[in-house]
Protein backbone atom coordinates (compact mmCIF):
# COMPACT_ATOMS: atom_id res chain seq x y z
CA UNK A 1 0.00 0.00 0.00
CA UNK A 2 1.17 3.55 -0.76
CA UNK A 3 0.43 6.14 1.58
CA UNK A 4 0.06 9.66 0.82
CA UNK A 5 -0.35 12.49 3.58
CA UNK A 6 -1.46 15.77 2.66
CA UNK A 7 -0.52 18.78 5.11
CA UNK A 8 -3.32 21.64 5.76
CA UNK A 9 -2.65 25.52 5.25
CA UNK A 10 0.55 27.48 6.70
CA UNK A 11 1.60 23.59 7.17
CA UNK A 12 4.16 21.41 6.07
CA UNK A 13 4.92 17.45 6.00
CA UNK A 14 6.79 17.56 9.40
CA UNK A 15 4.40 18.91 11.54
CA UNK A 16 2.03 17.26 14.09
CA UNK A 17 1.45 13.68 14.05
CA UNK A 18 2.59 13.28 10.51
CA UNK A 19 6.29 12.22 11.13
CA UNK A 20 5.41 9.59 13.74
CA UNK A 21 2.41 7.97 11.54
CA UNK A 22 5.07 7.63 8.93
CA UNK A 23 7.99 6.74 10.76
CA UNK A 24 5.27 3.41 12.08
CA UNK A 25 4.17 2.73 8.65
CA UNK A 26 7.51 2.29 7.38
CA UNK A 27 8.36 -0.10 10.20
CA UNK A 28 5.24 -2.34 8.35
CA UNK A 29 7.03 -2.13 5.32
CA UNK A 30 4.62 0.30 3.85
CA UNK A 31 5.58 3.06 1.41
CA UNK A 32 4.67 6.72 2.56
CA UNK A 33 5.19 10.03 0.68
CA UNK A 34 4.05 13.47 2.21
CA UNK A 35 4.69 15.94 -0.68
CA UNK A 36 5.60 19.61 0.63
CA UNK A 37 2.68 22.14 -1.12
CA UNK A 38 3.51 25.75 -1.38
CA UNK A 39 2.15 27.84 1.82
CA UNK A 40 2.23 31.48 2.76
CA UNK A 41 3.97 32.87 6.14
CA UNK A 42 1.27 33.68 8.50
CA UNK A 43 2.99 36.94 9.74
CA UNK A 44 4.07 37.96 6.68
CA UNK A 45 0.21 37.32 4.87
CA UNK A 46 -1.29 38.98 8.11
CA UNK A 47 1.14 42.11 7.59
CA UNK A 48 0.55 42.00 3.99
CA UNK A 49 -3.31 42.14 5.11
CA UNK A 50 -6.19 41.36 3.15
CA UNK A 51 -5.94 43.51 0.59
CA UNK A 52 -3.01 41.32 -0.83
CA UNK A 53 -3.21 38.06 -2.26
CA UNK A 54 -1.12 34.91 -0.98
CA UNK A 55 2.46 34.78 -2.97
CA UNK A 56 2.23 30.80 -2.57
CA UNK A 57 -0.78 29.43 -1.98
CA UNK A 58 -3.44 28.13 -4.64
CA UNK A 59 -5.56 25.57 -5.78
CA UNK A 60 -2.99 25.70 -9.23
CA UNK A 61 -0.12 25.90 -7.62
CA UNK A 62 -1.39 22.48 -5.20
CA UNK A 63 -2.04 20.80 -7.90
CA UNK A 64 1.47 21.14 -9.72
CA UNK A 65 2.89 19.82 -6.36
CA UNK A 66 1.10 16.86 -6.68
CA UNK A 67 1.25 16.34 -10.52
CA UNK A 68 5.28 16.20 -9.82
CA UNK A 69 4.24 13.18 -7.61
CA UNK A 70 1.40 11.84 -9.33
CA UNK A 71 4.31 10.85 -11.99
CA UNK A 72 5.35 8.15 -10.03
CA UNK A 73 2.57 6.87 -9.24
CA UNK A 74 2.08 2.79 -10.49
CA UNK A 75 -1.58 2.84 -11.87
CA UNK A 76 -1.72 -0.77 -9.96
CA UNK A 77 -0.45 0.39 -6.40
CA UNK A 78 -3.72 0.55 -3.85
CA UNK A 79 -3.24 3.89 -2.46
CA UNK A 80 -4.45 5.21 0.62
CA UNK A 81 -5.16 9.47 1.17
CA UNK A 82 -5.04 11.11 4.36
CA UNK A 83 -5.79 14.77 4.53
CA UNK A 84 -5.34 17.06 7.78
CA UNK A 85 -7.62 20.30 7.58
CA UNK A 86 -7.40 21.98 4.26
CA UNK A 87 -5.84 18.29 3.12
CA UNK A 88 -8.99 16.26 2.96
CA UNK A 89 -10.63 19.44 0.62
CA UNK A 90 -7.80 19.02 -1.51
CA UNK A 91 -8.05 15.15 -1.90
CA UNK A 92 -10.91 15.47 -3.64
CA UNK A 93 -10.41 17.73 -5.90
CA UNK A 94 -6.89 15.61 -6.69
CA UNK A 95 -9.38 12.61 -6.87
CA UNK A 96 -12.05 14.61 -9.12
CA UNK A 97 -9.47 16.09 -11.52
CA UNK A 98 -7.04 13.21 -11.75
CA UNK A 99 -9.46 10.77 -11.76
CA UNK A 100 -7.75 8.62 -9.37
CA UNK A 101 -9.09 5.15 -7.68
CA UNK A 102 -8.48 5.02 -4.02
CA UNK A 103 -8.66 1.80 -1.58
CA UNK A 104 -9.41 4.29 0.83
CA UNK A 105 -9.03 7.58 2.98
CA UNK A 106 -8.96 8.84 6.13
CA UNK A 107 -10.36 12.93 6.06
CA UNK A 108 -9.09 14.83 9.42
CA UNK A 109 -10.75 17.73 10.34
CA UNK A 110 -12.37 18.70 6.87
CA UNK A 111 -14.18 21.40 5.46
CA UNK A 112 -15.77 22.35 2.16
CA UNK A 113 -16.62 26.24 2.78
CA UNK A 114 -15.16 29.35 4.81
CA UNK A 115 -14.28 29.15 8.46
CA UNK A 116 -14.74 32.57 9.55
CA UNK A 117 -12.02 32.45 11.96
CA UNK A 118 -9.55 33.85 11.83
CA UNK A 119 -9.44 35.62 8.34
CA UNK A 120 -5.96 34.37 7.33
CA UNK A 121 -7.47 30.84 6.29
CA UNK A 122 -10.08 31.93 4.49
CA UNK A 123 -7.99 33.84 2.79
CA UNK A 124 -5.48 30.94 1.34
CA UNK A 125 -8.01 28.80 1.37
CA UNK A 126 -10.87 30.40 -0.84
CA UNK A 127 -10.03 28.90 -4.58
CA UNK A 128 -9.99 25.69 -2.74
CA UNK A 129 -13.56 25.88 -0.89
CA UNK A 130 -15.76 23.37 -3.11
CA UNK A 131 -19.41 21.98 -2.38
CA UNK A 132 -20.50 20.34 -5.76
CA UNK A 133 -18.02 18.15 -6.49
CA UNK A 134 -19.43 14.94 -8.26
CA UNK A 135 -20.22 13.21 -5.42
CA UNK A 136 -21.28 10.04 -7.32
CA UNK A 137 -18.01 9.83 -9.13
CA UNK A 138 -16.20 10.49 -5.67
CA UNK A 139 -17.88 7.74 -4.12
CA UNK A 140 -16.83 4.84 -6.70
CA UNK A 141 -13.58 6.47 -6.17
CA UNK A 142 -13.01 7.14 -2.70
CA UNK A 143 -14.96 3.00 -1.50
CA UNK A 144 -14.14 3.58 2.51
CA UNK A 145 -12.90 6.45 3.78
CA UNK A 146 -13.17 8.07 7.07
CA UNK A 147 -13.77 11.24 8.86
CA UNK A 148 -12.37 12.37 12.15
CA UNK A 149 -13.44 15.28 14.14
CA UNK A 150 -13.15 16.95 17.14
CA UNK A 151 -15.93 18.68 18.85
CA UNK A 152 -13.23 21.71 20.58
CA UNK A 153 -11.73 22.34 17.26
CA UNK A 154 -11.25 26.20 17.40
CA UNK A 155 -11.22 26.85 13.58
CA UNK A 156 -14.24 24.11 12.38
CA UNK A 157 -17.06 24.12 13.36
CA UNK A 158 -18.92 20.49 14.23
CA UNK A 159 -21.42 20.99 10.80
CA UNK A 160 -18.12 21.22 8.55
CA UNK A 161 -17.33 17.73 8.98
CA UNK A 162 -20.62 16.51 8.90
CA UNK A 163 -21.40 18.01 5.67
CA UNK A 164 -18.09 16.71 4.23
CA UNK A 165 -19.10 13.07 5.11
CA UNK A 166 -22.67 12.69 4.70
CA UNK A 167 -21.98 12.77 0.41
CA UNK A 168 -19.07 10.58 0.59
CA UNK A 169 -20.93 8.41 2.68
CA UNK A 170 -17.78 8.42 5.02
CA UNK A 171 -17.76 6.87 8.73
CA UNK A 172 -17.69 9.69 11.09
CA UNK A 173 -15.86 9.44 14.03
CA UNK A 174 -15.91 12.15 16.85
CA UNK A 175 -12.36 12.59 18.94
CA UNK A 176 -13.99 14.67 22.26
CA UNK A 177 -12.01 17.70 23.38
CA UNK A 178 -9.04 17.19 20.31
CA UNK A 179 -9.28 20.55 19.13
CA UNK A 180 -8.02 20.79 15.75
CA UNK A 181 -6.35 17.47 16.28
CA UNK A 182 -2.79 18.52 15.44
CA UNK A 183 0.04 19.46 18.08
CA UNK A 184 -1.28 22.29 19.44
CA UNK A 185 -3.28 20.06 21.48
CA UNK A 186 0.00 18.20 21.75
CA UNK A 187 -0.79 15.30 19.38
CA UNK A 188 2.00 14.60 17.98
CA UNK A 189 0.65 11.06 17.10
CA UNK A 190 -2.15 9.95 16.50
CA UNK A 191 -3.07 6.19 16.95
CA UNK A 192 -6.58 6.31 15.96
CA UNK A 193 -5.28 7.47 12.56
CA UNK A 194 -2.53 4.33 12.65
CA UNK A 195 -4.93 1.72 13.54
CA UNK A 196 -7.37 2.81 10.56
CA UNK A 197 -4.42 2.82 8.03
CA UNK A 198 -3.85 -0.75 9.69
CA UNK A 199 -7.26 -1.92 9.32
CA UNK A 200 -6.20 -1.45 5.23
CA UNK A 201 -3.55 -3.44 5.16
CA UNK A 202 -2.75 -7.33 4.23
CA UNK A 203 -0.06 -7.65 7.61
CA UNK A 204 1.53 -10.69 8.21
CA UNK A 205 1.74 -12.66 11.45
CA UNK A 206 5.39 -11.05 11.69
CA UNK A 207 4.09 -7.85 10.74
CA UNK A 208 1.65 -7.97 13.40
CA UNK A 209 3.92 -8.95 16.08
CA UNK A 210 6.49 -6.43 15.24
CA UNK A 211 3.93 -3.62 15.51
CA UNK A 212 2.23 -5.74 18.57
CA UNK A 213 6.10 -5.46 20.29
CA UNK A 214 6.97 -1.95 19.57
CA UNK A 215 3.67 -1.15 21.12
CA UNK A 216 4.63 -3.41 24.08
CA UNK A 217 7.83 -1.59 24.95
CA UNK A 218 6.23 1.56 23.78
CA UNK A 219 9.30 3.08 21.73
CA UNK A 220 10.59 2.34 17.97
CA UNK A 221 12.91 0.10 18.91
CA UNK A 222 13.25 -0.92 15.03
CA UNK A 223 14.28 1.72 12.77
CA UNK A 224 14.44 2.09 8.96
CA UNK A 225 11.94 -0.09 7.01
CA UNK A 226 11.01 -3.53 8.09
CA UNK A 227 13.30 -5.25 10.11
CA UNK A 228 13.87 -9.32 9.60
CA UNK A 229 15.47 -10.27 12.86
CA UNK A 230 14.64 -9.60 16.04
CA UNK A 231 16.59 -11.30 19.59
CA UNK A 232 14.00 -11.63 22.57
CA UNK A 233 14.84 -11.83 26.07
CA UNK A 234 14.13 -15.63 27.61
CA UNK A 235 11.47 -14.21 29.22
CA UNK A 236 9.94 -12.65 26.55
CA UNK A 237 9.57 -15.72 24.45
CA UNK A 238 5.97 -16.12 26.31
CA UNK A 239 4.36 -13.25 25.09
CA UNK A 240 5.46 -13.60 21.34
CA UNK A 241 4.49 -17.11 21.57
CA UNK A 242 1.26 -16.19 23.31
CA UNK A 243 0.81 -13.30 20.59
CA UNK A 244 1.65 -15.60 17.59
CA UNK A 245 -0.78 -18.60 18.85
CA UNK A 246 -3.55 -16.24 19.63
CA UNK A 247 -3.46 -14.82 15.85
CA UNK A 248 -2.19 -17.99 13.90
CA UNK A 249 -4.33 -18.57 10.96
CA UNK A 250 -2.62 -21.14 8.43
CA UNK A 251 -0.47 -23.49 10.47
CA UNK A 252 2.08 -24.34 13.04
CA UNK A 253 4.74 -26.65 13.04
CA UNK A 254 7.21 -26.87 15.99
CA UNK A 255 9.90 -28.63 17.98
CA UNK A 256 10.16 -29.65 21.49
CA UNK A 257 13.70 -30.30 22.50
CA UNK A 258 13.11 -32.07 25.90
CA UNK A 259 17.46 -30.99 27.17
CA UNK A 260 15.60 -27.40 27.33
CA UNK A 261 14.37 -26.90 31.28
CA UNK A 262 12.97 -23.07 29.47
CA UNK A 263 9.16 -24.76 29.22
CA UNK A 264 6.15 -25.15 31.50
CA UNK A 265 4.22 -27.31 29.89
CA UNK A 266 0.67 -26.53 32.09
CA UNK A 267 1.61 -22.44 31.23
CA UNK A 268 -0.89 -20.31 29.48
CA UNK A 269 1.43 -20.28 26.60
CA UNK A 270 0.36 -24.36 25.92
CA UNK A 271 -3.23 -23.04 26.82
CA UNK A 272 -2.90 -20.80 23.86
CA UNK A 273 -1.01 -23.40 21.88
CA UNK A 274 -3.98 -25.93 21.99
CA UNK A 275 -6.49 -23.24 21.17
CA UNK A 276 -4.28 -22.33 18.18
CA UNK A 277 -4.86 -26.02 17.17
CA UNK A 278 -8.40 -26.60 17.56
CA UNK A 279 -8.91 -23.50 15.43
CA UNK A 280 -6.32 -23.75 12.74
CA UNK A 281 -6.34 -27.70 12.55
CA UNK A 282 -2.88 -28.00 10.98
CA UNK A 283 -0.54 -28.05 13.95
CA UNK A 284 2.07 -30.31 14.12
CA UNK A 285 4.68 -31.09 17.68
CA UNK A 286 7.87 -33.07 17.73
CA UNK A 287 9.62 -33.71 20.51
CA UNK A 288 13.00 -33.98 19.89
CA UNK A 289 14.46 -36.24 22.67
CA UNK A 290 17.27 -35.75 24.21
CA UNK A 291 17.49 -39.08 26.55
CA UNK A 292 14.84 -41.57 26.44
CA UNK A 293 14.32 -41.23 30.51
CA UNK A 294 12.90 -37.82 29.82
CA UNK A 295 10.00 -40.00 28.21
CA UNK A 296 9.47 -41.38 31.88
CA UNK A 297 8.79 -37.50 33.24
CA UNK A 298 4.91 -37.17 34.22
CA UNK A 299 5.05 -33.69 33.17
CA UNK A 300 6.07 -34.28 29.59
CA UNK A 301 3.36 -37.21 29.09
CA UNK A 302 0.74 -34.68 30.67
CA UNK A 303 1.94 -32.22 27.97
CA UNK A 304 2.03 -35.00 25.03
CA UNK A 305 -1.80 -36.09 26.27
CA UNK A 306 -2.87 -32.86 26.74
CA UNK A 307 -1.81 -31.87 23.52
CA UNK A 308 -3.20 -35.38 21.92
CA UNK A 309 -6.64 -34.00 23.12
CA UNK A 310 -6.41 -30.66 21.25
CA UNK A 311 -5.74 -32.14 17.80
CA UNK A 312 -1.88 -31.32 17.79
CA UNK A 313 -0.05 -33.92 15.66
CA UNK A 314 2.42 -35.61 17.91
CA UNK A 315 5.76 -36.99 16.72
CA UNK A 316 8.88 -38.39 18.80
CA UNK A 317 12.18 -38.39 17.47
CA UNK A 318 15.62 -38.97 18.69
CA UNK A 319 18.31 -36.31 18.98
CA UNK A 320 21.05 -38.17 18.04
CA UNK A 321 18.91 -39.12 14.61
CA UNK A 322 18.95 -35.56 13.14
CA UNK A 323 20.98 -33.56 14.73
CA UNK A 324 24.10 -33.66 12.07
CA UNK A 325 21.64 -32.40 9.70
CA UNK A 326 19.53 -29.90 11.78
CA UNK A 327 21.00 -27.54 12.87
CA UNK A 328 18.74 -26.29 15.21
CA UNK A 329 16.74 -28.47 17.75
CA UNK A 330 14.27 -26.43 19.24
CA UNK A 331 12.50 -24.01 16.67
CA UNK A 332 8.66 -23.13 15.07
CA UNK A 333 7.55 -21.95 12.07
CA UNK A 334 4.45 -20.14 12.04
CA UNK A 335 2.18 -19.34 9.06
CA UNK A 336 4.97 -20.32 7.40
CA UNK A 337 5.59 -16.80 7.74
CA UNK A 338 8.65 -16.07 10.36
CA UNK A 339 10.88 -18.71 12.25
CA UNK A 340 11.50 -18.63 15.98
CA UNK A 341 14.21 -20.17 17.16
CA UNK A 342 15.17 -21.32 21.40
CA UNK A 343 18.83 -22.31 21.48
CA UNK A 344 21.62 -21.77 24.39
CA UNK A 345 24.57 -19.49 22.91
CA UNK A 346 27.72 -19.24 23.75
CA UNK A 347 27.94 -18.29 27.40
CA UNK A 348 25.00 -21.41 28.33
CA UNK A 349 22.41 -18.43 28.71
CA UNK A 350 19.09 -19.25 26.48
CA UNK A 351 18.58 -17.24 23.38
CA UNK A 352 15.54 -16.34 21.20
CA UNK A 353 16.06 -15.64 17.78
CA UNK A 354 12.83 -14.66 15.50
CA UNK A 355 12.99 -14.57 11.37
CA UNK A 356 11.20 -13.40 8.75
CA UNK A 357 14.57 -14.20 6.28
CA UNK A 358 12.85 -15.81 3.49
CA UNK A 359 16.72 -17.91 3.14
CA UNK A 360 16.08 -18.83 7.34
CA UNK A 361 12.55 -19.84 6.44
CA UNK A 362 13.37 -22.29 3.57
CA UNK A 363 16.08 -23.89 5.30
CA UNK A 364 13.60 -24.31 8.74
CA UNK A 365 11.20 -25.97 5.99
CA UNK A 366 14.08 -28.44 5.24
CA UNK A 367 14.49 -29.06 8.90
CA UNK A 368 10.66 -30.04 9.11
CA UNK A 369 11.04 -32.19 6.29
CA UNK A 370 14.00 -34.41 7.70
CA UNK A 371 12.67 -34.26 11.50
CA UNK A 372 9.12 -35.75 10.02
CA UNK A 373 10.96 -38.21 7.77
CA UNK A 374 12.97 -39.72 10.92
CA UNK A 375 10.36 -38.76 13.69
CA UNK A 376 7.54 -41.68 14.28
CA UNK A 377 3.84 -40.31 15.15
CA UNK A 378 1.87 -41.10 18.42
CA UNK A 379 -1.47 -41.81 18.86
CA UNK A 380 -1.62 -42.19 22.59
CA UNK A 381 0.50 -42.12 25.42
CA UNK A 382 0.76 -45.79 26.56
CA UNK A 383 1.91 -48.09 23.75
CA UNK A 384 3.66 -45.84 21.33
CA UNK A 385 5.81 -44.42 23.85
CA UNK A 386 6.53 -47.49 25.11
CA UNK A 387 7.21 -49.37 21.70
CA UNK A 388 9.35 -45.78 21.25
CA UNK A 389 11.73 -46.39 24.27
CA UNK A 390 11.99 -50.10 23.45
CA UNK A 391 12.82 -49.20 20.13
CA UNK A 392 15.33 -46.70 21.16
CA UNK A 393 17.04 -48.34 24.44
């Protein structure tokens, strides 16, 4: 999805909540452009006074901005619009004259017609104020889109919004006490805006997470575009495995290397595992066994039966039988979609490794394939293991 922000009067692409809303789409691998249009200086237009007209600001002048950008534009790409103030006005006359096909937008504080306060923006604004655009054309155009509005907003008045959504048959939502939702109310992001771009998007199960985590810790700890590796904390393995189970929708395949003391195998994290199961119907466990007494542990044939019950294929297979071809013994793939990883490194101390490496991903897949080849499934609990250990011994 392509993203394109569009900036109000006296504004520019750097102000408000813009900058963080991008910064967070990038980290979903999304592209985002916010094009700089020409404004006036609000002292020197108020000095000038109203008997001067704005050096910078126009509705022509706007539009050869955006024809600049509109240049690159792949007539395939789903594109998303979000306007702040004057922005959302603009859109559709962008939309109108360009005759451009949205997936959506997402209108902030808009208006169609003067504000009466304070003269400045009526002023740069006035070959821009519109009310019969083509509303029916606008509508095939612009399928979902959104309007947000404050009901403090100093400059527009509650009916301004209103009457911009009512012919684009927009959802209105009302922000209370938000004035003109931008930082002078210090909102200097804006997560109702983020989650609604969100809701447009395709994510993946590592996509999800990624955003899910950075929301967690509550700071961009990944920078630049979308990162493929991330290291966890031991003890932050449970909530990404609680977060992936919860929102697995394809399948799950996964090892359990019984030399790791890491897992509690009555946690919620199993809970959540077994529900994952039941829902998705394609979950697969192998328990990669270390020594054949670990087979003898209650707790691991409580964890084998449980799972049984919840429709998780069960397989058993010897450590010593694959483990001069796999290279890691303890490791899930998930929606065939991103690789985690539990290994001890270096210094004994467990670490978590997750992947969305398309190269880590493939050679995980060959890992499943050998483990399955060697492993040998279980039905129940009693005889297999049994016939397993005799087998083994």
């Amino acid at each position: 999805m392509k993203f394109v922000l569009f900036h109000g009067s006296f504004g520019n692409p750097e102000e408000n909540w813009f900058p963080q809303l991008k910064e967070q789409l990038q980290l979903l691998d999304q592209e985002v452009v916010v094009p700089t249009f020409p404004c006036d200086d609000w002292d020197e237009l108020t000095k000038a006074g109203l008997s001067a007209p704005p050096k910078h600001q126009s509705l022509e002048n706007w539009f050869k901005a955006f024809d600049e950008m509109y240049k690159t534009f792949d007539k395939n790409e789903k594109l998303c619009f979000i306007g702040h103030s004057l922005g959302p006005l603009f859109i559709l006359h962008v939309v109108e004259r360009y005759n451009i096909q949205l997936d959506s937008a997402i209108f902030i504080s808009p208006f169609m017609s003067k504000l009466n306060k304070p003269w400045q923006f009526d002023h740069v604004n006035a070959p821009f104020y519109k009310t019969d655009f083509d509303y029916e054309k606008l509508r095939k155009r612009i399928p979902v889109s959104y309007v947000l509005y404050s009901d403090s907003d100093p400059y527009v008045e509650r009916e301004q919004p209103v009457k911009f959504a009512e012919p684009l048959h927009s959802s209105i939502i009302l922000v209370k006490k938000a004035g003109h939702l931008n930082a002078a109310v210090n909102l200097n992001e804006f997560p109702l805006v983020y989650e609604l771009c969100k809701s447009r998007l395709d994510l993946s199960l590592y996509q999800h997470y990624i955003d899910h985590r950075r929301q967690l810790f509550a700071t961009n700890y990944l920078k630049g575009r979308h990162e493929e590796v991330v290291y966890l904390k031991p003890e932050e393995i449970f909530d990404e495995g609680l977060f992936h189970f919860r929102n697995l929708s394809k399948k799950g395949f996964c090892t359990f290397f019984t030399g790791l003391s890491l897992w509690e195998t009555q946690s919620e994290y199993y809970k959540e595992a077994r529900k994952a199961a039941l829902r998705v119907k394609d979950f697969t466990r192998v328990f990669v066994v270390q020594d054949l007494d670990d087979l003898k542990r209650t707790i691991l044939l409580q964890q084998i039966d449980l799972d049984l019950k919840a429709g998780i294929k069960i397989f058993l297979v010897m450590m010593q039988d694959i483990e001069k071809e796999v290279r890691e013994l303890d490791f899930g793939i998930w929606d065939n979609d991103y690789l985690c990883v539990v290994r001890f490194n270096k210094e004994k101390q467990v670490e978590v490794k997750l992947s969305s490496r398309k190269q880590d991903i493939l050679e995980a897949e060959k890992w499943e394939k050998i483990i399955l080849a060697k492993a040998e499934k279980i039905t129940g609990i009693d005889n297999d293991i049994n016939t397993f250990i005799k087998k083994h011994s």
